[in-house]
PDB file of N, CA and C in Angstrom:
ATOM      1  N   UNK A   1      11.356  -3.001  -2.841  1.00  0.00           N
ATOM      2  CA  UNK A   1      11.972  -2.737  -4.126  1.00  0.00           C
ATOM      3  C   UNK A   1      12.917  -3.867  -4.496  1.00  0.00           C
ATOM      4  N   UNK A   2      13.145  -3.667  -5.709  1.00  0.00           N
ATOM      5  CA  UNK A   2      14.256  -4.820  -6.339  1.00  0.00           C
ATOM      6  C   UNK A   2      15.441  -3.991  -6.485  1.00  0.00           C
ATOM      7  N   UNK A   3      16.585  -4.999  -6.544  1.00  0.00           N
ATOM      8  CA  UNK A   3      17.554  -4.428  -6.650  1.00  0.00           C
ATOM      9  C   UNK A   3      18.119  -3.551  -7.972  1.00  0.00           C
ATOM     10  N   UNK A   4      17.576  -4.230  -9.123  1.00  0.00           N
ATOM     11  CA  UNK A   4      17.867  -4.054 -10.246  1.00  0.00           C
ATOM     12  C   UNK A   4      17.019  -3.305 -11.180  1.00  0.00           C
ATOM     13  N   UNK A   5      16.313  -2.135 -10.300  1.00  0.00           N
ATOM     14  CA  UNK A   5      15.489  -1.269 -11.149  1.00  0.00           C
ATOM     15  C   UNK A   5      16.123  -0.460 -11.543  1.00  0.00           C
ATOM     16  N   UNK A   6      15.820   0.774 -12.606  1.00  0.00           N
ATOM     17  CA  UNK A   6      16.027   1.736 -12.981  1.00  0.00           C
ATOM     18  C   UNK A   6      15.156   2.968 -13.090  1.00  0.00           C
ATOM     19  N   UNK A   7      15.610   4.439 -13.022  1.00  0.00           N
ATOM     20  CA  UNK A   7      15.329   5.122 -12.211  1.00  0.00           C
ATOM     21  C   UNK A   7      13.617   5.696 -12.560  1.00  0.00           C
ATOM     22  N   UNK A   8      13.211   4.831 -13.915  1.00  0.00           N
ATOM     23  CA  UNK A   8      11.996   4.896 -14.344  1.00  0.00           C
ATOM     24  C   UNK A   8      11.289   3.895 -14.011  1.00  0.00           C
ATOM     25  N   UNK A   9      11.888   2.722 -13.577  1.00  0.00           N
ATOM     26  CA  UNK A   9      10.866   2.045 -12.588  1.00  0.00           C
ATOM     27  C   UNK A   9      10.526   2.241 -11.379  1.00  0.00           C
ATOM     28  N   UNK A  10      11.618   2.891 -10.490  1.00  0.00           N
ATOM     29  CA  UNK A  10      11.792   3.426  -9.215  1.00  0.00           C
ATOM     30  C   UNK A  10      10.816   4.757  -9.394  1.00  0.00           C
ATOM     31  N   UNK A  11      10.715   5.035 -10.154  1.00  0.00           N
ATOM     32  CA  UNK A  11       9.642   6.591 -10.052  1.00  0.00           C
ATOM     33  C   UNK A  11       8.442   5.771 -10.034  1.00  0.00           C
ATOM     34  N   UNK A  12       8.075   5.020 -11.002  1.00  0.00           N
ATOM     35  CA  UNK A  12       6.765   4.066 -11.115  1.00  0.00           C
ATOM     36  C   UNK A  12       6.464   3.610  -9.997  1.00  0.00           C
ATOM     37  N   UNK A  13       7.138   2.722  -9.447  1.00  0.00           N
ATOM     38  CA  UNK A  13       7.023   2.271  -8.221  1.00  0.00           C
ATOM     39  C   UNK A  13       6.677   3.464  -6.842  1.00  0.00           C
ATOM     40  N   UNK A  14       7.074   4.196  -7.157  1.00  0.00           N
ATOM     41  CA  UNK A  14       7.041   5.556  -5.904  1.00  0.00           C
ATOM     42  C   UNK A  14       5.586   5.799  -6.248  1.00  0.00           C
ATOM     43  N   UNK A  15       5.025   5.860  -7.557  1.00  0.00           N
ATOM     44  CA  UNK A  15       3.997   7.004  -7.862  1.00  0.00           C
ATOM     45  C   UNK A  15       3.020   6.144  -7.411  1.00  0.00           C
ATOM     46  N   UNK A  16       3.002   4.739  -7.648  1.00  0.00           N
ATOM     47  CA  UNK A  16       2.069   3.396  -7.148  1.00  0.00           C
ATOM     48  C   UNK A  16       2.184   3.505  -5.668  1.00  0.00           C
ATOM     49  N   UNK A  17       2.875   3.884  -4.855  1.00  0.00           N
ATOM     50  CA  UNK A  17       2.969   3.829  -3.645  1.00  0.00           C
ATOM     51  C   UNK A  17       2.055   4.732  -3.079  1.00  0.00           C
ATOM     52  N   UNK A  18       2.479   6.405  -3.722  1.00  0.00           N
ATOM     53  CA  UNK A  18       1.506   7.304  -3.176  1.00  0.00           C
ATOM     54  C   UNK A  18       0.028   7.305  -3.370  1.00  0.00           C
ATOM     55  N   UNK A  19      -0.085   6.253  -4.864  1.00  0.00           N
ATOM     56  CA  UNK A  19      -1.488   6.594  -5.196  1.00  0.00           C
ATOM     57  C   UNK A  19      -2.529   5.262  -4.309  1.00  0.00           C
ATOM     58  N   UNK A  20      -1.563   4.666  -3.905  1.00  0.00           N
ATOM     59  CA  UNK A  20      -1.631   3.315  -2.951  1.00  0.00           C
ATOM     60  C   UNK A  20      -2.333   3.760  -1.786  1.00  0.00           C
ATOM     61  N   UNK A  21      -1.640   4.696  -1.279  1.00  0.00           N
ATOM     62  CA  UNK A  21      -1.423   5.550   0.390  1.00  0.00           C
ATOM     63  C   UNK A  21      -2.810   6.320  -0.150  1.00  0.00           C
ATOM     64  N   UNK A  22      -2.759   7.406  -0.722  1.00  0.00           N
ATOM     65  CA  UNK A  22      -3.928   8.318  -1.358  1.00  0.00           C
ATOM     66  C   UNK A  22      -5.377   7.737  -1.145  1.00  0.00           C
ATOM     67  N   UNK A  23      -5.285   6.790  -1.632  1.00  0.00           N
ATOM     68  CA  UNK A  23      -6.709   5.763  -2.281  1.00  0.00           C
ATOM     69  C   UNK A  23      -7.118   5.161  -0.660  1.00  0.00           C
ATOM     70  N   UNK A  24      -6.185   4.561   0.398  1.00  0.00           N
ATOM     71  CA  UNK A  24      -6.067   4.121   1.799  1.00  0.00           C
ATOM     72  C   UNK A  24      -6.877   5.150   2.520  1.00  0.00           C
ATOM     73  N   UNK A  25      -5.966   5.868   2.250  1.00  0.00           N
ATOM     74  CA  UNK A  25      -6.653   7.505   3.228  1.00  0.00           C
ATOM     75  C   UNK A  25      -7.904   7.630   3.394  1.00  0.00           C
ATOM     76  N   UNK A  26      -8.535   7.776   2.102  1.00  0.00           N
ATOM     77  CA  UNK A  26      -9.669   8.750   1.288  1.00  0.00           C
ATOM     78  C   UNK A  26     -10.717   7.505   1.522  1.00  0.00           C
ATOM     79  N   UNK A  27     -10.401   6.043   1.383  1.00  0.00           N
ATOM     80  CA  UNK A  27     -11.221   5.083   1.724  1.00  0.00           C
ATOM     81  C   UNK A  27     -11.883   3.943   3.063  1.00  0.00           C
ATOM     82  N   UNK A  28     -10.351   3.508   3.163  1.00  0.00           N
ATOM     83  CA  UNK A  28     -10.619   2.743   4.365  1.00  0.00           C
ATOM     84  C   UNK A  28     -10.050   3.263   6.033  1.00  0.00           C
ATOM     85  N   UNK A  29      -9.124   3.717   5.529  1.00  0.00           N
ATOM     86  CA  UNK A  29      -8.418   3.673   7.223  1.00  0.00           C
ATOM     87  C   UNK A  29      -8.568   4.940   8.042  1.00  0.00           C
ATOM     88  N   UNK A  30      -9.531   5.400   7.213  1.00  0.00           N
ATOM     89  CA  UNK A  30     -10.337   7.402   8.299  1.00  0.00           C
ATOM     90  C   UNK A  30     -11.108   6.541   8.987  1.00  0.00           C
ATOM     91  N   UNK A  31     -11.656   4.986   8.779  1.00  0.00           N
ATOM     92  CA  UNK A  31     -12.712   4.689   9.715  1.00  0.00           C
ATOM     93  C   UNK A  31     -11.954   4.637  10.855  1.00  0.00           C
ATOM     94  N   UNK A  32     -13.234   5.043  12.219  1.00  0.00           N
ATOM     95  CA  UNK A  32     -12.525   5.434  13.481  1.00  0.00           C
ATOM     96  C   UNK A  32     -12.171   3.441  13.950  1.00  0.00           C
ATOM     97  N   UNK A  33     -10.917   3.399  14.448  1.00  0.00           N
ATOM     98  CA  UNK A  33     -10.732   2.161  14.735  1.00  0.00           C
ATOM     99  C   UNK A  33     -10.587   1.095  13.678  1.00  0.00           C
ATOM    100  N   UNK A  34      -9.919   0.882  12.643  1.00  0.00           N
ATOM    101  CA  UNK A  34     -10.478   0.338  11.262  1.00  0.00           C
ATOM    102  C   UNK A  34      -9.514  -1.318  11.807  1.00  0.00           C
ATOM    103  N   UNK A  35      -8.600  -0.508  12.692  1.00  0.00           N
ATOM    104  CA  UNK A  35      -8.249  -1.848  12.772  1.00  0.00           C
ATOM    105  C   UNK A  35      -8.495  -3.286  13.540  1.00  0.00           C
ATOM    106  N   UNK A  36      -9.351  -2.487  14.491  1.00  0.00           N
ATOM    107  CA  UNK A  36     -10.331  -3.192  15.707  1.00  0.00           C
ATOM    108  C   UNK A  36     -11.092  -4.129  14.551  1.00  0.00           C
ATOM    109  N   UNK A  37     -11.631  -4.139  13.608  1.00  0.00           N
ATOM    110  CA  UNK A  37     -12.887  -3.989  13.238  1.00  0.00           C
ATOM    111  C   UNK A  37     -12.745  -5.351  11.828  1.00  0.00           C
ATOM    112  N   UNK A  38     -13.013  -6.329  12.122  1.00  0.00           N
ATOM    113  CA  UNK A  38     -12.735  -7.662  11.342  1.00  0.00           C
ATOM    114  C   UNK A  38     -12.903  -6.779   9.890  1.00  0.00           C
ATOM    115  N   UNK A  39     -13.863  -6.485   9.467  1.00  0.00           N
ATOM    116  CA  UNK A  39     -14.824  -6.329   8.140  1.00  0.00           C
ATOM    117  C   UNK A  39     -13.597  -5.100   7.361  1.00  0.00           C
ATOM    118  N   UNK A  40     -13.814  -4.045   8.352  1.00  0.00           N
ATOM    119  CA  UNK A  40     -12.911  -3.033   7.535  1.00  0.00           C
ATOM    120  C   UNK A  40     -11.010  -3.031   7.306  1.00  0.00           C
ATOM    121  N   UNK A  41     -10.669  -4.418   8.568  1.00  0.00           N
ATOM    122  CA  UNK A  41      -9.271  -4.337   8.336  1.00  0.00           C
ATOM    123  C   UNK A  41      -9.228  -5.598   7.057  1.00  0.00           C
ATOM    124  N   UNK A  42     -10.018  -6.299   6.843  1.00  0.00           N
ATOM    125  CA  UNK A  42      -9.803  -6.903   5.551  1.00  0.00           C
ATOM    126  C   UNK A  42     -10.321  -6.347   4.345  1.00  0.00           C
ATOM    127  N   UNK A  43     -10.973  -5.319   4.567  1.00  0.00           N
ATOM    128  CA  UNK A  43     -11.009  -4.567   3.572  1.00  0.00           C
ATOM    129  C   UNK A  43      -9.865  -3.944   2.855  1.00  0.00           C
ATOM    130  N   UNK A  44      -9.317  -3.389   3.796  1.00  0.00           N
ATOM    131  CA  UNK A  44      -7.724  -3.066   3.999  1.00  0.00           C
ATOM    132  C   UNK A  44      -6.884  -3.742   3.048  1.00  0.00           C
ATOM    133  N   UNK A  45      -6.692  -5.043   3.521  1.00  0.00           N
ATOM    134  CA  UNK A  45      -5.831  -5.692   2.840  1.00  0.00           C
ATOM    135  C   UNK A  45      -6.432  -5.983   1.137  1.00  0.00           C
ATOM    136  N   UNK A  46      -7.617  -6.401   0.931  1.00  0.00           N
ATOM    137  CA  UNK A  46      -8.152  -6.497   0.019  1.00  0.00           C
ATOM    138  C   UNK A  46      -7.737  -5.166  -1.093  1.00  0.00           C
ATOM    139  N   UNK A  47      -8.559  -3.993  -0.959  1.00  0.00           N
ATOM    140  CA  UNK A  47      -8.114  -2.962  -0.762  1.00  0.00           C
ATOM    141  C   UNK A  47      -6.752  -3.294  -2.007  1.00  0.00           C
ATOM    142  N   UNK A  48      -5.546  -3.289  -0.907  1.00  0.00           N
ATOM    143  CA  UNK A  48      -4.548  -3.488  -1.181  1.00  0.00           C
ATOM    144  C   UNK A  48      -3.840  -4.083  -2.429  1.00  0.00           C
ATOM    145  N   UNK A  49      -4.368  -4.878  -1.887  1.00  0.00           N
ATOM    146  CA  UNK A  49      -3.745  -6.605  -3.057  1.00  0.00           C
ATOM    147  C   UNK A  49      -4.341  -6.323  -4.337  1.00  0.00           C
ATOM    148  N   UNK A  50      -5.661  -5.423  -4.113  1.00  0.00           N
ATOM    149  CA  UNK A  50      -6.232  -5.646  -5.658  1.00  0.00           C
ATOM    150  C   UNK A  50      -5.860  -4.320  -6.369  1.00  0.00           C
ATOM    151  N   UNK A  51      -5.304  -3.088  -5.771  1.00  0.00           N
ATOM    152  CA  UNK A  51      -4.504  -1.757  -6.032  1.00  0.00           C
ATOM    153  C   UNK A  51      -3.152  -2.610  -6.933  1.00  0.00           C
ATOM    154  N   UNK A  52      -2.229  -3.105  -5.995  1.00  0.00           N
ATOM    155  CA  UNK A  52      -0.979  -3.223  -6.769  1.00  0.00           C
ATOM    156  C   UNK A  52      -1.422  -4.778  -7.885  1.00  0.00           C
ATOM    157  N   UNK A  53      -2.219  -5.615  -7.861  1.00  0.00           N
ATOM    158  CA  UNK A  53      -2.672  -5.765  -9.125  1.00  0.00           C
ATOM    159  C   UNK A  53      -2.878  -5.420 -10.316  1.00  0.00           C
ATOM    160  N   UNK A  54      -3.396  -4.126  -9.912  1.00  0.00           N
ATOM    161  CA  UNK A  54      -3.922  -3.870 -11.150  1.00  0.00           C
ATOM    162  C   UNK A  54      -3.074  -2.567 -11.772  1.00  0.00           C
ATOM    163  N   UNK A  55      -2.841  -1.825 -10.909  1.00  0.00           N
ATOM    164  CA  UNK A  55      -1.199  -1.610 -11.297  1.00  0.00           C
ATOM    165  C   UNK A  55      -0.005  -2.237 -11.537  1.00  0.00           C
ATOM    166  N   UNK A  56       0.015  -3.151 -11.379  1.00  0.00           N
ATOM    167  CA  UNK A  56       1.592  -4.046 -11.722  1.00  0.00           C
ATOM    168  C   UNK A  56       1.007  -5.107 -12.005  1.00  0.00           C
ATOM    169  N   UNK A  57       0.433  -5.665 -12.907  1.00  0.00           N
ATOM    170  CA  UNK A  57      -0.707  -6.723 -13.247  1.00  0.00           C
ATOM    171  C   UNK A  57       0.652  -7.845 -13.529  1.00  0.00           C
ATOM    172  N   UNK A  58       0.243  -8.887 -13.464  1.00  0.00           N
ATOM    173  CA  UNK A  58       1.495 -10.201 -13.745  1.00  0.00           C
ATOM    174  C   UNK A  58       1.533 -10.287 -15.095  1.00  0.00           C
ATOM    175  N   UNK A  59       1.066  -9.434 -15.905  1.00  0.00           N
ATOM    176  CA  UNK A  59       1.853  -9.219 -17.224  1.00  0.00           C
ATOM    177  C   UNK A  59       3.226  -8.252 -17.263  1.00  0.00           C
ATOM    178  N   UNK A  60       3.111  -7.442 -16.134  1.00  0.00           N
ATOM    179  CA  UNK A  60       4.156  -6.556 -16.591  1.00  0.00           C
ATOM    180  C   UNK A  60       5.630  -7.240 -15.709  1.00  0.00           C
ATOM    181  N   UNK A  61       6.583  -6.592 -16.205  1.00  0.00           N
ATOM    182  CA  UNK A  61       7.641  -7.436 -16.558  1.00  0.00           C
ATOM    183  C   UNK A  61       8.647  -6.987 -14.941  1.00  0.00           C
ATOM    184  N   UNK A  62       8.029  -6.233 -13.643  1.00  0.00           N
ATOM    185  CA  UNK A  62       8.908  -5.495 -12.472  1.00  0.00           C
ATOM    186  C   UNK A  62       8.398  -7.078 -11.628  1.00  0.00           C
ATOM    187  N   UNK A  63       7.660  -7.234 -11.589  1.00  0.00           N
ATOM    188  CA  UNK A  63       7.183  -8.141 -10.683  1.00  0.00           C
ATOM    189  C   UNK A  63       6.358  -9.273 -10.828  1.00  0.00           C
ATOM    190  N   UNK A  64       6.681 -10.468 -10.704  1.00  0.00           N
ATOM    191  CA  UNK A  64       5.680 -11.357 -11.079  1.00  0.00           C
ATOM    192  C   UNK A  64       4.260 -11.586 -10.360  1.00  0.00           C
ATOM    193  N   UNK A  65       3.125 -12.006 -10.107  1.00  0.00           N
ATOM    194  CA  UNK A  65       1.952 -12.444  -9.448  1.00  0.00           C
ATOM    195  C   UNK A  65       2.279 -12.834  -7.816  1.00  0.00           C
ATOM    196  N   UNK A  66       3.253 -13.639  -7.773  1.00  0.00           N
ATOM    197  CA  UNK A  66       3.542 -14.211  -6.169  1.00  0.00           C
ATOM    198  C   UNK A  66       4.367 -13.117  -5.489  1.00  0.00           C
ATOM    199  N   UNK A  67       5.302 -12.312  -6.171  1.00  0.00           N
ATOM    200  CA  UNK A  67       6.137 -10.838  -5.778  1.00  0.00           C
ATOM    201  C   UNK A  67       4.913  -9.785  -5.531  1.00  0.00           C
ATOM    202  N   UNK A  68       3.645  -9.599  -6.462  1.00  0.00           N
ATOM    203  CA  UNK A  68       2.876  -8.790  -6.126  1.00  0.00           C
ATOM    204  C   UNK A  68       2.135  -9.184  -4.508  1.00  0.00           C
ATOM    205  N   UNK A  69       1.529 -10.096  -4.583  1.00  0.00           N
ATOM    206  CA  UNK A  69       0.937 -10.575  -3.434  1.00  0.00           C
ATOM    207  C   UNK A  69       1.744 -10.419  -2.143  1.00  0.00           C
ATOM    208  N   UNK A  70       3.081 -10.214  -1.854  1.00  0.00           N
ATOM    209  CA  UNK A  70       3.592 -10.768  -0.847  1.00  0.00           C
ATOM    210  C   UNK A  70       4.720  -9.652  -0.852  1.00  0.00           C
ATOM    211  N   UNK A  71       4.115  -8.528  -1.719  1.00  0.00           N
ATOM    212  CA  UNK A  71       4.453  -6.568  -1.545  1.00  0.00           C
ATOM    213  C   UNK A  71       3.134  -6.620  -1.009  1.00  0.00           C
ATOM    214  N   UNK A  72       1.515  -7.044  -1.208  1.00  0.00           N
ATOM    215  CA  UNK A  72       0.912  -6.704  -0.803  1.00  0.00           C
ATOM    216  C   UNK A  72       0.391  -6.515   0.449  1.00  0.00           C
ATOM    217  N   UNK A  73       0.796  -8.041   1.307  1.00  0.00           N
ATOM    218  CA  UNK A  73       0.977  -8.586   2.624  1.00  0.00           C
ATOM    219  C   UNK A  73       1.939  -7.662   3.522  1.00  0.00           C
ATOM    220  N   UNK A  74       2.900  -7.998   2.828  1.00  0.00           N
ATOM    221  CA  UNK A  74       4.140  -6.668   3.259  1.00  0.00           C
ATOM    222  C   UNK A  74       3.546  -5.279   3.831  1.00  0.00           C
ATOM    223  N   UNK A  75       2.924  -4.815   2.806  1.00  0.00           N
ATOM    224  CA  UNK A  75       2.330  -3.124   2.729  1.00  0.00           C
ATOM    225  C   UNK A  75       1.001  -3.365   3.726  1.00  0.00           C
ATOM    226  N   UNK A  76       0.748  -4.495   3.978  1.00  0.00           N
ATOM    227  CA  UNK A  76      -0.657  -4.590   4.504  1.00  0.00           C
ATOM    228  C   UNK A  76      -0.074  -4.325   6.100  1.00  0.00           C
ATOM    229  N   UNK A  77       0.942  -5.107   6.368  1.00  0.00           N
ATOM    230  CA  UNK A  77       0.823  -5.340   8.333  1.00  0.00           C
ATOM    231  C   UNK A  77       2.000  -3.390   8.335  1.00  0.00           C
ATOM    232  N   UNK A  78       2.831  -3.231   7.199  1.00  0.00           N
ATOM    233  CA  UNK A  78       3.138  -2.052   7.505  1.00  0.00           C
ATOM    234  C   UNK A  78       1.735  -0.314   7.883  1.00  0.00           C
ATOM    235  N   UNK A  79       0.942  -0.587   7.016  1.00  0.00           N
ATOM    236  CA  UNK A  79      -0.291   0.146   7.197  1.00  0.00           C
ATOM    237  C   UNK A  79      -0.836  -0.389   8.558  1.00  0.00           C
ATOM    238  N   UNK A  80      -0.810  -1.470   8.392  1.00  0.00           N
ATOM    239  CA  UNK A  80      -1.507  -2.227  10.039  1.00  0.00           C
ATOM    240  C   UNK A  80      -1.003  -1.319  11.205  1.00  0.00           C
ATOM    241  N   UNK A  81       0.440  -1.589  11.334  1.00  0.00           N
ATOM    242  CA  UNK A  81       1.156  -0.777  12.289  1.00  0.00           C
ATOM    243  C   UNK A  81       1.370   0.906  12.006  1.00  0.00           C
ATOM    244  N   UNK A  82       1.756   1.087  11.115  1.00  0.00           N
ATOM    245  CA  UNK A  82       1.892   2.813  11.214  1.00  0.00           C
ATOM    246  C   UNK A  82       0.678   3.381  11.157  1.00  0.00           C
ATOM    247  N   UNK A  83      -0.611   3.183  10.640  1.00  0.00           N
ATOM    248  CA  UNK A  83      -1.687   4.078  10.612  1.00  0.00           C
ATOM    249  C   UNK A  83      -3.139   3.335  11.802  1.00  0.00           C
ATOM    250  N   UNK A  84      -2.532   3.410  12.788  1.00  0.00           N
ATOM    251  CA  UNK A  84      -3.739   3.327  13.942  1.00  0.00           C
ATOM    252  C   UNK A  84      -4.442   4.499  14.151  1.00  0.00           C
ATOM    253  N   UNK A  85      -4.093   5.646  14.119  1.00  0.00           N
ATOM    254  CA  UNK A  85      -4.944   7.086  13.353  1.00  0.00           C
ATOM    255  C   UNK A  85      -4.449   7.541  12.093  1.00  0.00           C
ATOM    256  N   UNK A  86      -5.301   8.705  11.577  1.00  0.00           N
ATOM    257  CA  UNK A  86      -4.724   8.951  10.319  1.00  0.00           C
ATOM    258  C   UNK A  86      -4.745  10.801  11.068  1.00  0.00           C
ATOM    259  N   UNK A  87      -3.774  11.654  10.373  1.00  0.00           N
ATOM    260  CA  UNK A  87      -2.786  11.052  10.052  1.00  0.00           C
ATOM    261  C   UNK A  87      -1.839  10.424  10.866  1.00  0.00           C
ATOM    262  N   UNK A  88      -0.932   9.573  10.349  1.00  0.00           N
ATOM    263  CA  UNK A  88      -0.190   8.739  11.239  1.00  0.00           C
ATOM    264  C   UNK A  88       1.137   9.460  11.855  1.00  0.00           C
ATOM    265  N   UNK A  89       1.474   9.434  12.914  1.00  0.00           N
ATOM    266  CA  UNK A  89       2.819  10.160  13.389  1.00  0.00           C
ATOM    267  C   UNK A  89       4.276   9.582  12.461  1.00  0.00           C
ATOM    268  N   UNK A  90       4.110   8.682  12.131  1.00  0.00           N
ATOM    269  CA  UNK A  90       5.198   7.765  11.770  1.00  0.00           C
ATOM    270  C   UNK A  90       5.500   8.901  10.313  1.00  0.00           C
ATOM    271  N   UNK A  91       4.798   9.487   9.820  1.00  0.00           N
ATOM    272  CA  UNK A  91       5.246  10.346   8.916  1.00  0.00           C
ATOM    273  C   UNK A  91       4.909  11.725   8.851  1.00  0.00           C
ATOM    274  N   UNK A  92       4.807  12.294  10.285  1.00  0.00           N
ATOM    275  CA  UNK A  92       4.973  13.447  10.750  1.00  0.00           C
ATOM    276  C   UNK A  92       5.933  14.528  10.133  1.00  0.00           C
ATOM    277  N   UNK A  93       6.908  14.139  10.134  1.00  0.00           N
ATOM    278  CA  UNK A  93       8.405  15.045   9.849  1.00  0.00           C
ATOM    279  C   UNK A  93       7.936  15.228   8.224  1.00  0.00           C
ATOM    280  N   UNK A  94       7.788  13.897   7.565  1.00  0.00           N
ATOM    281  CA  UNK A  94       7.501  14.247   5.629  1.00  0.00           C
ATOM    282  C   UNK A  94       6.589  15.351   5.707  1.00  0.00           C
ATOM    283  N   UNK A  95       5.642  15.637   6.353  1.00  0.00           N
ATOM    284  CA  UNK A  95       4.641  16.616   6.202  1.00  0.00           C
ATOM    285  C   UNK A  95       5.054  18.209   6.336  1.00  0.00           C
ATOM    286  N   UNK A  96       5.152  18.900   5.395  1.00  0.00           N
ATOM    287  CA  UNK A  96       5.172  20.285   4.985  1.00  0.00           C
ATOM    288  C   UNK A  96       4.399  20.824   5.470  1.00  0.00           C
TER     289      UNK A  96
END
């Protein structure tokens, strides 16, 4: 996040996150081992980079093109590490 959002970008940003995580789930990272696996962990990232693209496209005014890419990288080795199964323990407790 940036420092200087407001609380309607901070919701935006949250809702891009879950629908981020959502889309992960349902696609790439149920494969058993996804991260062993050259083809499907760059899928992953791909995946990724082209989600908050096209949600936060370098027209819009939260983040520029090189800030998107390098949230994307970011979000990529964090998924890397917390979801070696799904679901992942690392967000055990959030779960109702």
């Amino acid at each position: 996040m940036k420092e200087d959002l407001n609380r309607a970008e901070i919701k935006r940003i949250k809702a891009i996150a879950v629908g981020l995580l959502a889309t992960l789930k349902e696609e790439k990272i149920r494969v058993y081992q996804w991260r062993n696996k050259e083809t499907t962990r760059d899928a992953v990232r791909v995946s990724i980079r082209d989600f908050l693209l096209e949600e936060i496209g370098p027209s819009d005014t939260l983040y520029t093109e090189d800030e998107i890419l390098q949230k994307a990288n970011d979000v990529f080795i964090h998924v890397h590490r917390a979801y070696p199964t799904v679901p992942s323990p690392c967000y055990a407790d959030l779960v109702a």
